[in-house]
C-alpha atoms as a PDB file:
ATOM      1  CA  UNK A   1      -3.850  -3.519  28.641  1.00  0.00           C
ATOM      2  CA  UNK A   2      -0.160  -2.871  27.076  1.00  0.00           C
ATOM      3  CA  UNK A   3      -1.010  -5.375  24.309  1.00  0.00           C
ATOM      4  CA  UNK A   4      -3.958  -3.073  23.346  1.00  0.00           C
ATOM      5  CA  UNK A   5      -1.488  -0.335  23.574  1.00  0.00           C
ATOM      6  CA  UNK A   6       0.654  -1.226  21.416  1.00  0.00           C
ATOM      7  CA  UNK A   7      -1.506  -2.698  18.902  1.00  0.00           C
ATOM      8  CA  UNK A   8      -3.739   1.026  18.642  1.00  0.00           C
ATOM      9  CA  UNK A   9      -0.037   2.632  17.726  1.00  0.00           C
ATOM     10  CA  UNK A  10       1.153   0.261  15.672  1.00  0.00           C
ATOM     11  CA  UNK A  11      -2.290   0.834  13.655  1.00  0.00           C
ATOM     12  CA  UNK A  12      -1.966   4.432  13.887  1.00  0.00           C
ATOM     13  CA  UNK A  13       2.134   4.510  12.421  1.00  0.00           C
ATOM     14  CA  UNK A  14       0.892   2.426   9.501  1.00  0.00           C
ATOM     15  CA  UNK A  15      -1.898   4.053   8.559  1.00  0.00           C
ATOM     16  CA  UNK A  16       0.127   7.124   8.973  1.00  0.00           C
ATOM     17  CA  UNK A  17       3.020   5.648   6.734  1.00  0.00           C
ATOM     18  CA  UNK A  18       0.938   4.335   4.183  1.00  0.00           C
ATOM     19  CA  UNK A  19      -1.411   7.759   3.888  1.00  0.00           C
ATOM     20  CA  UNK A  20       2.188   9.493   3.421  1.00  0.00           C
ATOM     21  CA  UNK A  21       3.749   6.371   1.922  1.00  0.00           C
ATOM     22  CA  UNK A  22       6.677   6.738   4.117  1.00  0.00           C
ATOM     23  CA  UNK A  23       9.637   4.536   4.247  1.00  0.00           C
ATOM     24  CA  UNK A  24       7.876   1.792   6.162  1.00  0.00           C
ATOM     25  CA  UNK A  25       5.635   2.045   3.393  1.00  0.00           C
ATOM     26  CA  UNK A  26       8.501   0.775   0.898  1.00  0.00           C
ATOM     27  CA  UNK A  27      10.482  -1.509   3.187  1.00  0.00           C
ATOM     28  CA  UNK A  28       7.256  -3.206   3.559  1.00  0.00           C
ATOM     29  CA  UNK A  29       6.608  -3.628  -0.192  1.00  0.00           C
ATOM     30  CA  UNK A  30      10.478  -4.754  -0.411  1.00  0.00           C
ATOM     31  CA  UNK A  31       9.531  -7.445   2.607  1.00  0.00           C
ATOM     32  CA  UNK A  32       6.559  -8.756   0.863  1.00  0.00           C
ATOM     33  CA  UNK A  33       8.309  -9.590  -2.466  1.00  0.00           C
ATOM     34  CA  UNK A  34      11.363 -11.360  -0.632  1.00  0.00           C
ATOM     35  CA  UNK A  35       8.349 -12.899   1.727  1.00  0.00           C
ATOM     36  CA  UNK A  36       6.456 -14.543  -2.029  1.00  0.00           C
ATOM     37  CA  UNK A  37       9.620 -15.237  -3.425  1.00  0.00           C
ATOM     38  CA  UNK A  38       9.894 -17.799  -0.420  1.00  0.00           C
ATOM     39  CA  UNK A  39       6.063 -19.061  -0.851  1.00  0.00           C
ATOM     40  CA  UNK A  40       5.675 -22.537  -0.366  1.00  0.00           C
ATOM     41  CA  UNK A  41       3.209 -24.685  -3.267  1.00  0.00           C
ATOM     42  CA  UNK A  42       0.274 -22.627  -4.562  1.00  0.00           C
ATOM     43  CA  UNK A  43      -2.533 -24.803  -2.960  1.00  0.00           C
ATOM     44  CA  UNK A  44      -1.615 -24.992   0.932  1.00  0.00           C
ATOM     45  CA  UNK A  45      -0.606 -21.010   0.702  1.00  0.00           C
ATOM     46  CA  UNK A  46      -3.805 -20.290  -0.764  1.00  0.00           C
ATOM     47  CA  UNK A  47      -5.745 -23.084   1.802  1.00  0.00           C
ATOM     48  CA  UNK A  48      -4.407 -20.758   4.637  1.00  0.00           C
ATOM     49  CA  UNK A  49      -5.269 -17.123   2.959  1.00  0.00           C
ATOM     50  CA  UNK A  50      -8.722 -18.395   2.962  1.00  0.00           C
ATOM     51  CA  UNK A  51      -9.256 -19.095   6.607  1.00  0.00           C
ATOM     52  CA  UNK A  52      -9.937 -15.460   6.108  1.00  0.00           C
ATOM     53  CA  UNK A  53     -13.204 -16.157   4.052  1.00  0.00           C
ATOM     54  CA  UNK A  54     -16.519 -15.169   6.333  1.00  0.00           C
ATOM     55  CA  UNK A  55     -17.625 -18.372   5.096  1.00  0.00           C
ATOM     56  CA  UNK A  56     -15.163 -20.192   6.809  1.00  0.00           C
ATOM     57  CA  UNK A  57     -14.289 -17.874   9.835  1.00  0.00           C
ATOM     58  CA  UNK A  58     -17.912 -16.669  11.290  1.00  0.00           C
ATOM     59  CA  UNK A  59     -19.427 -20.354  11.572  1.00  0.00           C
ATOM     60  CA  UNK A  60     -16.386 -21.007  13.471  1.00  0.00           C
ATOM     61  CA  UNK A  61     -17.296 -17.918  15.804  1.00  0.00           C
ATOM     62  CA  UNK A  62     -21.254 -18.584  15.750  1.00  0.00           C
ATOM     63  CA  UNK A  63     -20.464 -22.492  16.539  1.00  0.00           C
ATOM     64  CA  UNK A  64     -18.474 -20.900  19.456  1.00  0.00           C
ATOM     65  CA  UNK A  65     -21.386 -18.427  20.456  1.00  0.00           C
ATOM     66  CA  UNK A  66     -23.655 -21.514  20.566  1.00  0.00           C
ATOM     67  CA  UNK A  67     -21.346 -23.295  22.896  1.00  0.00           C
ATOM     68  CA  UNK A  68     -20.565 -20.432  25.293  1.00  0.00           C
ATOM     69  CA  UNK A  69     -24.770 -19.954  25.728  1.00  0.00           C
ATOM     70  CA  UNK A  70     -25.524 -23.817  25.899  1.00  0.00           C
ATOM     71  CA  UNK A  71     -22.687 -24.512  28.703  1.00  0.00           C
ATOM     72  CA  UNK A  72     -23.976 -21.243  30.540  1.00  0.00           C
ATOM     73  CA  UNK A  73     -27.762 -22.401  30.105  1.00  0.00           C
ATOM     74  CA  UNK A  74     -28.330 -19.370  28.528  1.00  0.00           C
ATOM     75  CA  UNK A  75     -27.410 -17.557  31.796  1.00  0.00           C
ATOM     76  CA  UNK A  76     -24.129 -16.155  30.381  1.00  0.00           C
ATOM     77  CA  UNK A  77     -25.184 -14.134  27.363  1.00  0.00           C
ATOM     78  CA  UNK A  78     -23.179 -10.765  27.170  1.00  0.00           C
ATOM     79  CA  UNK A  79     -20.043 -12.026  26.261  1.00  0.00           C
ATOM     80  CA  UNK A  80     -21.197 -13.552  23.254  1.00  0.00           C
ATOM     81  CA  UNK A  81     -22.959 -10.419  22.460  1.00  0.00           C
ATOM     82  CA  UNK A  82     -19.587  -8.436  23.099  1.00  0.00           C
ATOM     83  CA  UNK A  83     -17.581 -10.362  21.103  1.00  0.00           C
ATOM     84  CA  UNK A  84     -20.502 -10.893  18.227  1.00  0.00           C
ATOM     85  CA  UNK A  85     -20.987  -7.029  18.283  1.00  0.00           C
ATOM     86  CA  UNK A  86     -16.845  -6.675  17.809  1.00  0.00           C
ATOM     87  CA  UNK A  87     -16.517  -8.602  14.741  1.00  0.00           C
ATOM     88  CA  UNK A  88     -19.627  -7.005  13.280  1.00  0.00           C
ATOM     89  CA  UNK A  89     -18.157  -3.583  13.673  1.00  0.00           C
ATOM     90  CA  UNK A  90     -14.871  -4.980  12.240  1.00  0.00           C
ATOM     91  CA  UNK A  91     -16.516  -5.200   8.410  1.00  0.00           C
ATOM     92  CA  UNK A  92     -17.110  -1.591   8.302  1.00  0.00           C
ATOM     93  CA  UNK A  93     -13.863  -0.392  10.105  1.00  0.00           C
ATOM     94  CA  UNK A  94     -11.991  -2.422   7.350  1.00  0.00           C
ATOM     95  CA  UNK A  95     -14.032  -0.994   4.396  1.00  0.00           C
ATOM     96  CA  UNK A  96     -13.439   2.659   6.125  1.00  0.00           C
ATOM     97  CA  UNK A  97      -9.901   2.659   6.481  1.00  0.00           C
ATOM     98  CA  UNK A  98      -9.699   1.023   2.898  1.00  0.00           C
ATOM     99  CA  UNK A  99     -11.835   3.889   1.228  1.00  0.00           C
ATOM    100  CA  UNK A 100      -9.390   6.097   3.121  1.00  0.00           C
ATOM    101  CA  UNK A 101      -6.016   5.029   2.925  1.00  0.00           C
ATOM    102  CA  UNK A 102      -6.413   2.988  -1.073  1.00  0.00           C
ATOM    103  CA  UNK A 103      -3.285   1.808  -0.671  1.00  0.00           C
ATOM    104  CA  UNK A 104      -2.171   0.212  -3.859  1.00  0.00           C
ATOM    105  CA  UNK A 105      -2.010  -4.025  -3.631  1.00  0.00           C
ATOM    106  CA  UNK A 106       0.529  -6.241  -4.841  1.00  0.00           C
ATOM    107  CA  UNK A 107      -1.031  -7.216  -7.736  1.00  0.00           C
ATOM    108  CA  UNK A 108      -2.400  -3.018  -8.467  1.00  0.00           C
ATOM    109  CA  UNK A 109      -5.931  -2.025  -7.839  1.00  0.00           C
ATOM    110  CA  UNK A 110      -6.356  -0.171  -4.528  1.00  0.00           C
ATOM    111  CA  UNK A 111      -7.999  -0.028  -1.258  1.00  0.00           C
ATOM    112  CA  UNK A 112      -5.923  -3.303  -0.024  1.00  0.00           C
ATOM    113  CA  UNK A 113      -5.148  -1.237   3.663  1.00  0.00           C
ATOM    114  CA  UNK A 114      -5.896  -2.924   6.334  1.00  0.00           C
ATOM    115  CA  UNK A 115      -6.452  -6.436   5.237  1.00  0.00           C
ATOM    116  CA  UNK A 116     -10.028  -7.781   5.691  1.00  0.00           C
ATOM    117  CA  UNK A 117      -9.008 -11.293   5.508  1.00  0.00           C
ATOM    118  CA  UNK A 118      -6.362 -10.798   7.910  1.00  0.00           C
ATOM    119  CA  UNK A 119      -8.812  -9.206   9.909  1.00  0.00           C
ATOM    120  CA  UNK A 120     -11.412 -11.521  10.144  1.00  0.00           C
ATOM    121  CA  UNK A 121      -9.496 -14.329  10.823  1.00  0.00           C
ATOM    122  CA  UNK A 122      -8.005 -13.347  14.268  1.00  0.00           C
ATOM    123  CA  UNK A 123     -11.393 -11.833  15.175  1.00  0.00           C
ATOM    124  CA  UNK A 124     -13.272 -14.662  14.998  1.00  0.00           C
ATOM    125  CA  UNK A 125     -10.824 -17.413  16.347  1.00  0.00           C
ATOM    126  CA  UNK A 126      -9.731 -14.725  18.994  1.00  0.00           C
ATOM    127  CA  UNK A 127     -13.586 -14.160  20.343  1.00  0.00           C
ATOM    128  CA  UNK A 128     -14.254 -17.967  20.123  1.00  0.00           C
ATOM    129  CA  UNK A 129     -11.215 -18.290  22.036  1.00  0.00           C
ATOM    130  CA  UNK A 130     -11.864 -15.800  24.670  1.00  0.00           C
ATOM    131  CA  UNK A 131     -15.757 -17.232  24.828  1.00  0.00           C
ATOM    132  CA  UNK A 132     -14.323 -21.057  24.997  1.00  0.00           C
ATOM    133  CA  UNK A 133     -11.129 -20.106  27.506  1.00  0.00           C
ATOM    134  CA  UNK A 134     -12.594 -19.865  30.798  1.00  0.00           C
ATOM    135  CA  UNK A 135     -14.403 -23.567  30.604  1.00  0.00           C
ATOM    136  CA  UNK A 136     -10.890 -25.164  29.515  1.00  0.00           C
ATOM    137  CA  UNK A 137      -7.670 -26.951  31.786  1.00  0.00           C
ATOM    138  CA  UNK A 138      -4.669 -24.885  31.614  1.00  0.00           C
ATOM    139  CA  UNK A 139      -2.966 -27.513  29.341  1.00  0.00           C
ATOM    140  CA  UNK A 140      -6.100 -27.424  27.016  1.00  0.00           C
ATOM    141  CA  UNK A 141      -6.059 -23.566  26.885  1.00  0.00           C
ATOM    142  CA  UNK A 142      -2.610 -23.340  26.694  1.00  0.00           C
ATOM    143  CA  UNK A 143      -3.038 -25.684  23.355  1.00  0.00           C
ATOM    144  CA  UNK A 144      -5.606 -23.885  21.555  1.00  0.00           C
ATOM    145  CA  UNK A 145      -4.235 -20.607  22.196  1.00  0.00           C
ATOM    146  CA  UNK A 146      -1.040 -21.914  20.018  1.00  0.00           C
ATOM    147  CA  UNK A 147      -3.609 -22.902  17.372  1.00  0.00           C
ATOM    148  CA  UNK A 148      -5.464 -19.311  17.120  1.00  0.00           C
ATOM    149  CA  UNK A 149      -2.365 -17.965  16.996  1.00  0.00           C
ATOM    150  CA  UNK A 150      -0.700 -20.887  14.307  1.00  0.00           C
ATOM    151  CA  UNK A 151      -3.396 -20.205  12.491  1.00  0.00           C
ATOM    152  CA  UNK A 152      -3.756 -16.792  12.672  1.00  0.00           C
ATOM    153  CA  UNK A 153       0.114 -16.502  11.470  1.00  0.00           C
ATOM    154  CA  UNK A 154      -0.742 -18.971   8.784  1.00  0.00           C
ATOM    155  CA  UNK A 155      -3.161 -16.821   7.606  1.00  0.00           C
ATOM    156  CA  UNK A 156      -1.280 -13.828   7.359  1.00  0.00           C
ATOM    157  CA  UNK A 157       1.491 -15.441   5.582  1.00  0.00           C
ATOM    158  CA  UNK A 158      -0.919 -17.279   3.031  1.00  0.00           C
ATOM    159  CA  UNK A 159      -2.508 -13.789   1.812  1.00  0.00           C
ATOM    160  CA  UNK A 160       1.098 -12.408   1.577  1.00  0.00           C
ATOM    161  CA  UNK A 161       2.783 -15.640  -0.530  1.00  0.00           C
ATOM    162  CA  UNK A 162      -0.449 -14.987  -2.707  1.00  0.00           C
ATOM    163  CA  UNK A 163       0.348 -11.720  -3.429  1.00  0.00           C
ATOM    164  CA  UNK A 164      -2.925 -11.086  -1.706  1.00  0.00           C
ATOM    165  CA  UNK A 165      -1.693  -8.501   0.786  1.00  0.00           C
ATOM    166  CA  UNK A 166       1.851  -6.491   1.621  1.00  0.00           C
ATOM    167  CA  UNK A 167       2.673  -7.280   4.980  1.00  0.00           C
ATOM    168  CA  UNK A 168       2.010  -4.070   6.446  1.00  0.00           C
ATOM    169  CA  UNK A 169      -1.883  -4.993   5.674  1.00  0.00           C
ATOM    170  CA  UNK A 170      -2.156  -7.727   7.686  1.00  0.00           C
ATOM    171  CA  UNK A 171      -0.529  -6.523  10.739  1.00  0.00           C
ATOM    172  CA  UNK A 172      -2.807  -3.975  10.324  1.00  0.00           C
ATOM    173  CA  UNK A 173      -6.233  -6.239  10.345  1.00  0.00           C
ATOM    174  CA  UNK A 174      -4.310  -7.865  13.251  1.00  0.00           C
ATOM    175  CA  UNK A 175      -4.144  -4.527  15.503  1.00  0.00           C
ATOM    176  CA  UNK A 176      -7.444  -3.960  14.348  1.00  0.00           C
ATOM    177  CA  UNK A 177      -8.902  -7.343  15.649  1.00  0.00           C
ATOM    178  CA  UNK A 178      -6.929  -7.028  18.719  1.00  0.00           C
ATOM    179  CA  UNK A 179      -8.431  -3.740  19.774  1.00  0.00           C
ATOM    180  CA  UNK A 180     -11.675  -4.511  18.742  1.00  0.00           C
ATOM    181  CA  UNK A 181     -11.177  -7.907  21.310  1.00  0.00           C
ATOM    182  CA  UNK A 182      -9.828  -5.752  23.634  1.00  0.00           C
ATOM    183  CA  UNK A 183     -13.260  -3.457  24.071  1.00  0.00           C
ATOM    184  CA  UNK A 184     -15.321  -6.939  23.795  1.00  0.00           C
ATOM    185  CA  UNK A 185     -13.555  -7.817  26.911  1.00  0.00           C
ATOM    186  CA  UNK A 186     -13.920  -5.000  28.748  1.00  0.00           C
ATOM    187  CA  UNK A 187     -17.628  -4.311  28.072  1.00  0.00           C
ATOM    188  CA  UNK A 188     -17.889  -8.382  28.961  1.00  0.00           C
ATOM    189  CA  UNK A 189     -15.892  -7.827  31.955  1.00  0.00           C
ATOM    190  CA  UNK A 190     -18.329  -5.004  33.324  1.00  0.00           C
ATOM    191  CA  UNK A 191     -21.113  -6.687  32.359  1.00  0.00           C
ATOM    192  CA  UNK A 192     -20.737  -9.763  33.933  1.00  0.00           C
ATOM    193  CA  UNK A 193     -19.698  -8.968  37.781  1.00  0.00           C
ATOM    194  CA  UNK A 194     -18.786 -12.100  39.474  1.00  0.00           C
ATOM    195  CA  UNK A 195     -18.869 -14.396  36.453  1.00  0.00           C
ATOM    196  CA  UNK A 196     -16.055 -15.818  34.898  1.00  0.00           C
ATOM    197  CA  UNK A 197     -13.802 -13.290  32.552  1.00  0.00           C
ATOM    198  CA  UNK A 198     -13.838 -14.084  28.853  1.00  0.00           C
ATOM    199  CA  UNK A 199     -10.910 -12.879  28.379  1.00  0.00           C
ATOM    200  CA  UNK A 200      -8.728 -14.323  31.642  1.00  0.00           C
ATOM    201  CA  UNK A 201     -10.503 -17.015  32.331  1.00  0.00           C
ATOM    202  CA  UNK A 202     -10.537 -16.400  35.646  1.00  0.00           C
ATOM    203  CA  UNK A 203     -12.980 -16.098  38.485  1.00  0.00           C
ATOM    204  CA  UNK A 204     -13.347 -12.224  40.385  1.00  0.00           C
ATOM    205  CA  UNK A 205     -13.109 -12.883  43.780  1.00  0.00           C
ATOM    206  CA  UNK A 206     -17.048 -13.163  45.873  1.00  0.00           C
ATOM    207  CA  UNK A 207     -18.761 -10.264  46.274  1.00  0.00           C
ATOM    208  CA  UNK A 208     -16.056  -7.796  44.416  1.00  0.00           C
ATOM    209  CA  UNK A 209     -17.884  -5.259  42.437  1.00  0.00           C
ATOM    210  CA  UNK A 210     -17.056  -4.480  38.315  1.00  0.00           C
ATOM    211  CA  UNK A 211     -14.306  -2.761  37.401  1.00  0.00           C
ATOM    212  CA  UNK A 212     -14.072   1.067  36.871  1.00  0.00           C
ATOM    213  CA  UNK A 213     -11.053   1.012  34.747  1.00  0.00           C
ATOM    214  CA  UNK A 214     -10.558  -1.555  31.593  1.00  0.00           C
END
């Protein structure tokens, strides 16, 4: 998967650059101050940093889980396990890498690195996604893919025009989510030989065996 790729180095150079705080490190504080400078009003920026809330993001994920069982009749069960199990191991990824890294916020105080909220977010609208995908038209997929990902965005700008978050932080709760995703789709892949793939939405062909290789 070259997205997941990607995303796993991307998280590695950042945490690298901010444990050394490396150049990145300050163009990344310089981006974020020329990024709040630009914020829009105080009350939609801060309406989009808390999509982030677990209040507001893991109903939207459970409501998804509920759907995914009750269209399967219960029959198609590991995927929302998968994908349940990912964003529960996201919590204490985030609070490890914070404890590690502290990297120093906008506002002071440390341990802002990777961003929780940021995290979260495209987690939990990613799995429901992926759960949700394979039962949706093209066009329909096609929209609410532009949504997570609006969304998503919106997020990540929010906590940044709040002074929430540099950057840096939420591209890292980002790459975090994704690879996170990534394993829920692979374990849901194995799992479920000659089902429908979460993450594709598409149908293995009859009789083809799991994969060996994510």
């Amino acid at each position: 998967m070259p997205v997941c790729g990607l995303c796993a180095l991307l998280l590695l150079l950042g945490t690298w650059q901010v444990l050394v705080g490396g150049a990145l490190v300050r163009r990344d504080e310089e981006l974020g101050a020329a990024v709040r400078r630009a914020a829009p009003p105080e009350m939609p920026a801060e309406l989009l940093s808390d999509l982030g809330n677990l209040e507001v993001a893991l109903p939207l994920l459970a409501a998804a889980m509920a759907l995914s069982l009750l269209r399967s009749g219960g029959r198609r069960w590991w995927p929302v396990v998968c994908y349940g199990t990912a964003v529960a191991l996201m919590v204490p990824l985030v609070l490890g890498l914070k404890a590690w890294t502290d990297r120093v916020g906008p506002s002071g105080g440390g341990g802002f690195y990777p961003s929780g909220h940021a995290a979260t977010t495209a987690a939990a609208l990613g799995g429901a996604l992926l759960l949700l995908s394979g039962g949706l038209s093209p066009a329909v997929r096609r929209a609410a893919r532009a949504l997570v990902a609006a969304l998503v965005v919106g997020n990540g700008l929010g906590l940044v025009w709040r002074g929430y978050h540099w950057p840096l932080d939420v591209l890292a709760g980002w790459c975090l989510s994704v690879l996170l995703l990534c394993v829920a789709c692979a374990a849901a892949h194995r799992l479920g030989s000659g089902a429908r793939l979460p993450c594709t939405g598409r149908n293995r062909p009859h009789g083809s065996s799991a994969p060996t290789r994510a």
